[in-house]
Protein backbone atom coordinates (compact mmCIF):
# COMPACT_ATOMS: atom_id res chain seq x y z
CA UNK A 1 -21.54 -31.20 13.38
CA UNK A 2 -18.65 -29.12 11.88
CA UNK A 3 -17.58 -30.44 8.33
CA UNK A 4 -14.13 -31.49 8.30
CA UNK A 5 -11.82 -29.50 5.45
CA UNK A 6 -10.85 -31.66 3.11
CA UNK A 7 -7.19 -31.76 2.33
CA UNK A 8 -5.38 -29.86 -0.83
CA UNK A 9 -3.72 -32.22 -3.16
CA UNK A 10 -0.03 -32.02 -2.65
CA UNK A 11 2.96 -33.37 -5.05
CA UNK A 12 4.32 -36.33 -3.04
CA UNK A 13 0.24 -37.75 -3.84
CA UNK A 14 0.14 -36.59 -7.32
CA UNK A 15 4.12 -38.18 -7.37
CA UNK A 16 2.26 -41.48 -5.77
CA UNK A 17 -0.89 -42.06 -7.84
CA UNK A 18 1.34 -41.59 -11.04
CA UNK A 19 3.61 -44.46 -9.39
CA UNK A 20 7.08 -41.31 -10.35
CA UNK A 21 9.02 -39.38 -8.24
CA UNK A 22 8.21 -36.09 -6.87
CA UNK A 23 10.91 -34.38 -9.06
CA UNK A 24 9.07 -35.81 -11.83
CA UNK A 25 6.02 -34.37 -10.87
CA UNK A 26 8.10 -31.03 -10.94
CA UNK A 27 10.01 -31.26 -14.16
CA UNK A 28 6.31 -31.84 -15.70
CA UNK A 29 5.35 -28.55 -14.72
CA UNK A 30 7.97 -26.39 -15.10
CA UNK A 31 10.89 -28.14 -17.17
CA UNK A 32 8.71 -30.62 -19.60
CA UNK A 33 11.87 -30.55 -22.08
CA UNK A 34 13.44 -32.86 -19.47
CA UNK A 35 10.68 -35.58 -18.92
CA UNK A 36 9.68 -37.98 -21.55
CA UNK A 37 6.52 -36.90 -23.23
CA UNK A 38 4.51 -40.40 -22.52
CA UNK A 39 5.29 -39.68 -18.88
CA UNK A 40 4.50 -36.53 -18.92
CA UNK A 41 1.25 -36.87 -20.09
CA UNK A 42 0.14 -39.63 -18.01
CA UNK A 43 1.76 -37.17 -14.67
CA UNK A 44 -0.51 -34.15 -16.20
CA UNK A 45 -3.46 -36.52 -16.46
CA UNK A 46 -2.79 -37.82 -12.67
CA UNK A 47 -2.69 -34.53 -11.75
CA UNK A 48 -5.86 -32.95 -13.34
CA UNK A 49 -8.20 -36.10 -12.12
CA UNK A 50 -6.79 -35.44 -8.13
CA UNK A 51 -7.60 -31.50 -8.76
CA UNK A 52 -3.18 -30.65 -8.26
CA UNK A 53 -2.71 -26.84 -9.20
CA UNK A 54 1.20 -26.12 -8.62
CA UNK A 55 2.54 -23.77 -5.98
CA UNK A 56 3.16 -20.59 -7.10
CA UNK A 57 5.75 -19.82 -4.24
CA UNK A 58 7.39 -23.47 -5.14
CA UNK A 59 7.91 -22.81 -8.53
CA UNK A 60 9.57 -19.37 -8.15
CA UNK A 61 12.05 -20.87 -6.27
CA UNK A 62 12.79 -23.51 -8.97
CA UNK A 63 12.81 -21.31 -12.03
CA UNK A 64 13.78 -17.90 -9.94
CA UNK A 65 10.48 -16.58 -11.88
CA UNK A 66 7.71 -15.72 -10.12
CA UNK A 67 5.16 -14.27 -13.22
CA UNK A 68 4.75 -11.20 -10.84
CA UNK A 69 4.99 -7.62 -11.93
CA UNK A 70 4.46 -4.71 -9.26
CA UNK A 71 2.96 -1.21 -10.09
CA UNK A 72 4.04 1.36 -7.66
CA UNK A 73 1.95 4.76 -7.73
CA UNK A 74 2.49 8.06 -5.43
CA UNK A 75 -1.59 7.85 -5.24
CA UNK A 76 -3.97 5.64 -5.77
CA UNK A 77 -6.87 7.59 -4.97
CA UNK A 78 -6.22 10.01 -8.02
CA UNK A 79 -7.72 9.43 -10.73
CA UNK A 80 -5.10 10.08 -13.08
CA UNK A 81 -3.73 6.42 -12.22
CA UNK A 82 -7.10 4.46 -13.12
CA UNK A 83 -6.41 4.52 -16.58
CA UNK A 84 -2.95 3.53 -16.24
CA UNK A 85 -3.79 0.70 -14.02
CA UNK A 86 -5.88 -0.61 -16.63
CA UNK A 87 -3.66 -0.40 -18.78
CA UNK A 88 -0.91 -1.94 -16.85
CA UNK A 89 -3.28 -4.84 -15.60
CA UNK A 90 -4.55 -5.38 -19.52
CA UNK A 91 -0.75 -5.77 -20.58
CA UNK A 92 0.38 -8.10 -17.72
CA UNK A 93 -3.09 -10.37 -17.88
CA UNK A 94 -1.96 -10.88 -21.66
CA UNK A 95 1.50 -11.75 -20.98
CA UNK A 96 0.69 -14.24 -18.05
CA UNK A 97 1.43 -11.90 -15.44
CA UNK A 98 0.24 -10.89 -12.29
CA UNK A 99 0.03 -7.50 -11.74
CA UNK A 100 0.05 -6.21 -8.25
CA UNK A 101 -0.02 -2.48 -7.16
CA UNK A 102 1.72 -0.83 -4.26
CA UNK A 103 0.60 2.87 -2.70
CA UNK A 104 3.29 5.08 -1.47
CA UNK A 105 1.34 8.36 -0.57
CA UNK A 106 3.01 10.87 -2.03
CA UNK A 107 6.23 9.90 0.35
CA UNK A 108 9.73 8.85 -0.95
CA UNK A 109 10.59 6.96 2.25
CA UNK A 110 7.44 5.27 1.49
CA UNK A 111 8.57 4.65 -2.04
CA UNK A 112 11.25 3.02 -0.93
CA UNK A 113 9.79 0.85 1.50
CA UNK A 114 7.64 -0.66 -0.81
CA UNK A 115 10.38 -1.51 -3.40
CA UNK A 116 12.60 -2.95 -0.98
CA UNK A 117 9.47 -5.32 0.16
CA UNK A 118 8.42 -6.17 -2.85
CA UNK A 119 11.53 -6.86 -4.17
CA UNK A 120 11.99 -10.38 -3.53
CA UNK A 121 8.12 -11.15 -4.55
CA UNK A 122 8.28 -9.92 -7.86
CA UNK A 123 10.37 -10.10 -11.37
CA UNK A 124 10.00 -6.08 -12.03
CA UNK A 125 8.86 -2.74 -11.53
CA UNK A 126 6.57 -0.56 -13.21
CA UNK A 127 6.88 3.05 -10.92
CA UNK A 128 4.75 5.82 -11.68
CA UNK A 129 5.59 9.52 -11.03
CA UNK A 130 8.58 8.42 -8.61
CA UNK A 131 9.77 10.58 -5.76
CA UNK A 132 12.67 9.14 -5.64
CA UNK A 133 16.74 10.82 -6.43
CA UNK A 134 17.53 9.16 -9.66
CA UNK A 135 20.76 7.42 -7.72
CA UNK A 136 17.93 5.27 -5.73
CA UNK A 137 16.43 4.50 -8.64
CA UNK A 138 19.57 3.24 -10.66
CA UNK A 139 20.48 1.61 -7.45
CA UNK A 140 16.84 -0.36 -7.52
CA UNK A 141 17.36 -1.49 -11.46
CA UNK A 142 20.55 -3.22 -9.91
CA UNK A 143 18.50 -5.68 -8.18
CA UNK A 144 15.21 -5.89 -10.32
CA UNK A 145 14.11 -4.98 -13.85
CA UNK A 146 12.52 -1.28 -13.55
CA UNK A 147 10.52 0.80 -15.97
CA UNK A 148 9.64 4.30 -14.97
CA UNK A 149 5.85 6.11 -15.96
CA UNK A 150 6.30 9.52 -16.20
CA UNK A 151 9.93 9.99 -15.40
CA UNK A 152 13.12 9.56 -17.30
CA UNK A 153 16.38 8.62 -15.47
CA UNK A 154 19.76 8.10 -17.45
CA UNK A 155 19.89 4.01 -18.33
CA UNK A 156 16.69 3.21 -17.25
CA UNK A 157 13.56 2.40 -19.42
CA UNK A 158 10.90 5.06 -19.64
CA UNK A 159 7.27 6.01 -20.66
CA UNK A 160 6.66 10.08 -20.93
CA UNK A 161 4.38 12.22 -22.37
CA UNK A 162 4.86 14.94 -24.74
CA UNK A 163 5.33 17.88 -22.19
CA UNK A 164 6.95 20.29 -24.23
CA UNK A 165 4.48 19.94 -27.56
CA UNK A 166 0.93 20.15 -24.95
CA UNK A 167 2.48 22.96 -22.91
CA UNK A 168 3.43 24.76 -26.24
CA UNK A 169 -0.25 23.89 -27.01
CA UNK A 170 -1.14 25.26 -23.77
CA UNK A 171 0.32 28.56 -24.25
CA UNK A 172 -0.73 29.21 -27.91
CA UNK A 173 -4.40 28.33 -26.63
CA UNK A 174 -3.88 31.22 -24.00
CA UNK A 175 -2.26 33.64 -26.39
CA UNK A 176 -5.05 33.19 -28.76
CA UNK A 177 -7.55 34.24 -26.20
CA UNK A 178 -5.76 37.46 -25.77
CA UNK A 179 -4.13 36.68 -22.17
CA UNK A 180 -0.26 38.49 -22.14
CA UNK A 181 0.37 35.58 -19.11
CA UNK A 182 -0.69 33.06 -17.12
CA UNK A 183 0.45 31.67 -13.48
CA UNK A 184 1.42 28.45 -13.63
CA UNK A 185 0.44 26.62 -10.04
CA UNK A 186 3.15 24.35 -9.41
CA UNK A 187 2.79 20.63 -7.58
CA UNK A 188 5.28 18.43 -5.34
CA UNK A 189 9.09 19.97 -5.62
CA UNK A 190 10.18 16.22 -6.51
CA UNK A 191 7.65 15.94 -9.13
CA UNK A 192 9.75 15.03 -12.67
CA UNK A 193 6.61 15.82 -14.63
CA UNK A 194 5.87 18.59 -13.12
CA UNK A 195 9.14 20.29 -13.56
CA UNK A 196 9.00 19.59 -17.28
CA UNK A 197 5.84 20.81 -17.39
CA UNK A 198 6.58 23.97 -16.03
CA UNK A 199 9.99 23.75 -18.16
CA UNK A 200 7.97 24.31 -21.21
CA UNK A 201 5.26 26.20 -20.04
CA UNK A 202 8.37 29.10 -20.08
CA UNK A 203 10.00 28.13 -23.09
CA UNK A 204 6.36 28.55 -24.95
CA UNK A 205 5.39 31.71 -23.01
CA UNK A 206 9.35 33.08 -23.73
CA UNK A 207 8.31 32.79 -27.89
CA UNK A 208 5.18 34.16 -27.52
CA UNK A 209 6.52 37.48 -25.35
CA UNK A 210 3.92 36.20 -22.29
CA UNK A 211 5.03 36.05 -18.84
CA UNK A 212 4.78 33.15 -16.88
CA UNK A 213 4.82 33.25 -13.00
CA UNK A 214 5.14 30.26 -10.37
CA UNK A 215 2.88 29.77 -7.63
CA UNK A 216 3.22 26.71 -4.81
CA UNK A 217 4.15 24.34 -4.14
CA UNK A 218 0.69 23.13 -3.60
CA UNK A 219 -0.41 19.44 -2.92
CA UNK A 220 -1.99 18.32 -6.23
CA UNK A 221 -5.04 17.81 -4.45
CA UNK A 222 -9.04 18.92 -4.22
CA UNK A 223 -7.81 20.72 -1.27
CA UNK A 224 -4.70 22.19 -2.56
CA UNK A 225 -7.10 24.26 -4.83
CA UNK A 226 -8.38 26.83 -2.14
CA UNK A 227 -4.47 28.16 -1.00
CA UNK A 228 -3.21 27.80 -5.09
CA UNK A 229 -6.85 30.50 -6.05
CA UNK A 230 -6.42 33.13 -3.28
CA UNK A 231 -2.49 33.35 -4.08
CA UNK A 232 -3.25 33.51 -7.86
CA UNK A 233 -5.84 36.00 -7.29
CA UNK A 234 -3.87 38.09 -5.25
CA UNK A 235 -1.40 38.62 -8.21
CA UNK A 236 -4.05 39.44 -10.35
CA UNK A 237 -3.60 36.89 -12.88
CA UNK A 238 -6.27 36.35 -16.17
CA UNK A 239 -5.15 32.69 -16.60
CA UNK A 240 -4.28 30.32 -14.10
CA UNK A 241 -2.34 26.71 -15.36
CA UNK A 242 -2.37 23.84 -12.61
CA UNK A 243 0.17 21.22 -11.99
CA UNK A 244 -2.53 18.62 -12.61
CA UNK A 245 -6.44 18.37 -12.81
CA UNK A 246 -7.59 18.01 -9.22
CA UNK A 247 -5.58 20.86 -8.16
CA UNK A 248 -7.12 22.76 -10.91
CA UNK A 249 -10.56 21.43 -10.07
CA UNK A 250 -9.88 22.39 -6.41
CA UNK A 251 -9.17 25.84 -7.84
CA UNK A 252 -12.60 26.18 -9.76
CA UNK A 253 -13.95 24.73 -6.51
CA UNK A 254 -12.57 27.96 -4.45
CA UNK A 255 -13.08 30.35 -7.45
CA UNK A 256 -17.39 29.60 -7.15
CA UNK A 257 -16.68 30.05 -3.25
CA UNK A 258 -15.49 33.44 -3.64
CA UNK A 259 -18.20 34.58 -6.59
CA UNK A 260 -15.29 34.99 -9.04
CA UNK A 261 -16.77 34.12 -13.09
CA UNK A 262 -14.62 31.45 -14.84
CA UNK A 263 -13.83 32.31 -17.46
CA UNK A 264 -15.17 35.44 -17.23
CA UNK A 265 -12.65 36.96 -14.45
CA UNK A 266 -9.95 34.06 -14.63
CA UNK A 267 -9.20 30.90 -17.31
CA UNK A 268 -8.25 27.79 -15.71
CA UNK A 269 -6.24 24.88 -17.43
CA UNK A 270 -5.04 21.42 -16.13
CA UNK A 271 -3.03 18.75 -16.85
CA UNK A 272 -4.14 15.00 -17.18
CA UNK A 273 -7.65 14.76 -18.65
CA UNK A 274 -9.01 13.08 -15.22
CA UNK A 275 -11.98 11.53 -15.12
CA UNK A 276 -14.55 14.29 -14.22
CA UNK A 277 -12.54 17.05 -15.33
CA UNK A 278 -15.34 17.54 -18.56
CA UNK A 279 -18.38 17.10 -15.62
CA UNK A 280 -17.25 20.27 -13.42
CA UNK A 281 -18.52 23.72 -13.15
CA UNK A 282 -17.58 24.85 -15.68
CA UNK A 283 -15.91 21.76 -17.97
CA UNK A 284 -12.13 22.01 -17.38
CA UNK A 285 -9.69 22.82 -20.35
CA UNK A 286 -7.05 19.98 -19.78
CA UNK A 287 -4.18 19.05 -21.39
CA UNK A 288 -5.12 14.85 -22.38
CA UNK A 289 -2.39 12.32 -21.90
CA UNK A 290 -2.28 8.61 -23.16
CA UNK A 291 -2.47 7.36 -20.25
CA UNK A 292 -4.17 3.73 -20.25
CA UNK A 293 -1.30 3.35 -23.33
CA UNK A 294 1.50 4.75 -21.03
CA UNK A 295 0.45 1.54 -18.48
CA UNK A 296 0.23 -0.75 -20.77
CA UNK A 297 3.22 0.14 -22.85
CA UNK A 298 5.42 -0.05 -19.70
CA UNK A 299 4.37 -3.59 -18.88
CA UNK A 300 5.12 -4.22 -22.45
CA UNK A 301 8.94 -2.58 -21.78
CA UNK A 302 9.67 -4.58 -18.50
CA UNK A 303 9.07 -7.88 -20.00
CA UNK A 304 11.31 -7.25 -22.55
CA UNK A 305 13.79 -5.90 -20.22
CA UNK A 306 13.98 -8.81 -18.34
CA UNK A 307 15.19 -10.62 -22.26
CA UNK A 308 17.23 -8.06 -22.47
CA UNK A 309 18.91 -7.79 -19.89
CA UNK A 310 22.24 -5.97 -21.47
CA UNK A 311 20.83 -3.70 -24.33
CA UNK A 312 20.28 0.02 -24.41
CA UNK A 313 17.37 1.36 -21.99
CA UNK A 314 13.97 2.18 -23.94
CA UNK A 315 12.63 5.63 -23.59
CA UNK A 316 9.12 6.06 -25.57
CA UNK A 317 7.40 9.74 -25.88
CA UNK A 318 3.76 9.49 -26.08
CA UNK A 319 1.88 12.58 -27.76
CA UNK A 320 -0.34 14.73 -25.94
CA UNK A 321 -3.46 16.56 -27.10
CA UNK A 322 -5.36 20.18 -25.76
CA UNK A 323 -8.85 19.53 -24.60
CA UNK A 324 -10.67 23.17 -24.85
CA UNK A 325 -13.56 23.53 -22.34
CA UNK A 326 -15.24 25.98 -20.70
CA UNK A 327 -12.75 27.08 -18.51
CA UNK A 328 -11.08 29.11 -20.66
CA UNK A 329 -12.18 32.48 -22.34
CA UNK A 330 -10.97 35.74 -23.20
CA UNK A 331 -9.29 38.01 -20.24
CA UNK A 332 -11.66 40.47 -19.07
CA UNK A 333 -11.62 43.94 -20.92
């Protein structure tokens, strides 16, 4: 004999057992400033002996709040975002907040999609790497509270990393060693970080007399790796610098395929400090970001955005630091 599903406890019974209206009942929950505190208490106690949890989608449309925060990320398989999700997740959970997370493949349509849908769910936006012209985004902040992750767009709040002090670091690492240059093998053409990254790369190479040469665009993937080594090998290059770590593991990958010695032949750096980068063949010089801070911190900005509606946007720089590995070494004689 099937068991017959009991019923969820609804306001109008909670409203009947406490012998109050169902705006009562309301008010207790999420306006208690405008219900007397005896009644209050005796409608909280009604409600926690018939097992009443409030509706979540009821009382957004009271207070226009819905305790909600979305993380939007061009990829959620790369590793470079676990961190940040943790930190994004450990910053909401503290604040009240529910964090949920939206994929948009690399695609700005996609990216846009997601927004749009999301929009009316939650009360802001952490986005990560966005695709997106800055216009779209300032258009977005119009409608919800925004922080960006590794992007800066005029009047909107920001978290970046220190791109032009680690590719300086980068470079000085590389001149030590003896290389004169290095190719740098560039990611997605809509990339913000990765055109500061390259930005700098130049600038650093320019006061240290090296030349610097872009490859690519290549997807910043495992398997962008094999096309990004054969063209950097065909240019004879000593050091190779990847837009992020799993292209630049994806290079080492191809490098082994084709019997070329790293470092011995050709040094390899990346960008992001990605899980596994210190566990490959050979350990992969990477340039470390914050990047479980960066999450959190961002969290940390949209909640006060949304109390500050009206103030000047909040743009914080996080410092970066050169991880030296075994994937770089001295150009061959």
């Amino acid at each position: 004999m099937a068991r017959e599903r009991r019923r969820r406890t609804t306001i109008v019974d909670v409203a009947d057992e406490a012998g109050v209206a169902a705006s009562t009942v309301s008010r207790s929950f999420t306006n208690p400033s405008r219900v007397n505190a005896a009644t209050r208490e005796h409608v909280l106690a009604v409600a926690e002996r018939l097992g009443y949890t409030p509706n979540a989608a009821a009382r957004a449309l009271e207070s226009g709040r819905t305790n909600t925060v979305a993380l939007v990320l061009p990829d959620i398989t790369n590793p470079y975002f676990f961190g940040l999700i943790k930190g994004a997740e450990r910053a909401a959970a503290a604040a009240g907040q529910t964090l949920v997370i939206g994929d948009t493949e690399e695609n700005p349509a996609a990216e846009a999609r997601v927004v749009r849908t999301l929009g009316p769910a939650v009360d802001g936006f952490v986005i990560c790497s966005s695709r997106l012209p800055d216009a779209d985004l300032v258009a977005a902040a119009q409608h919800d509270p925004l922080t960006l992750v590794n992007r800066q767009v005029t009047g909107l709040d920001s978290v970046v990393s220190d791109y032009q002090a680690g590719t300086r670091q980068i470079v000085d690492h590389l001149a030590s060693l003896g290389h004169q240059g290095f190719v740098f093998l560039g990611g997605p053409p809509e990339s913000w970080s990765g055109a500061r990254r390259w930005r700098g790369l130049q600038a650093a190479a320019r006061a240290r007399g090296m030349t610097a040469t872009r490859h690519g665009p290549y997807q910043p993937t495992l398997g962008g790796g094999v096309a990004a080594a054969d063209s950097a090998l065909a240019s004879g290059a000593t050091a190779l610098v990847a837009h992020n770590d799993l292209l630049a593991i994806g290079v080492l990958g191809r490098l082994r395929e084709r019997g070329v010695p790293v470092p011995g032949r050709v040094s390899v750096v990346g960008f992001d400090d990605i899980f596994g980068s210190e566990f490959c063949a050979p350990p992969l010089t990477t340039l470390a970001e914050r990047v479980r801070e960066a999450g959190g911190r961002a969290v940390e900005s949209l909640l006060m955005q949304m109390q500050r509606r009206d103030s000047q946007p909040a743009r914080l720089v996080l410092p970066t630091q050169l991880l030296v590995r075994a994937s770089t070494g001295p150009p061959p004689p």
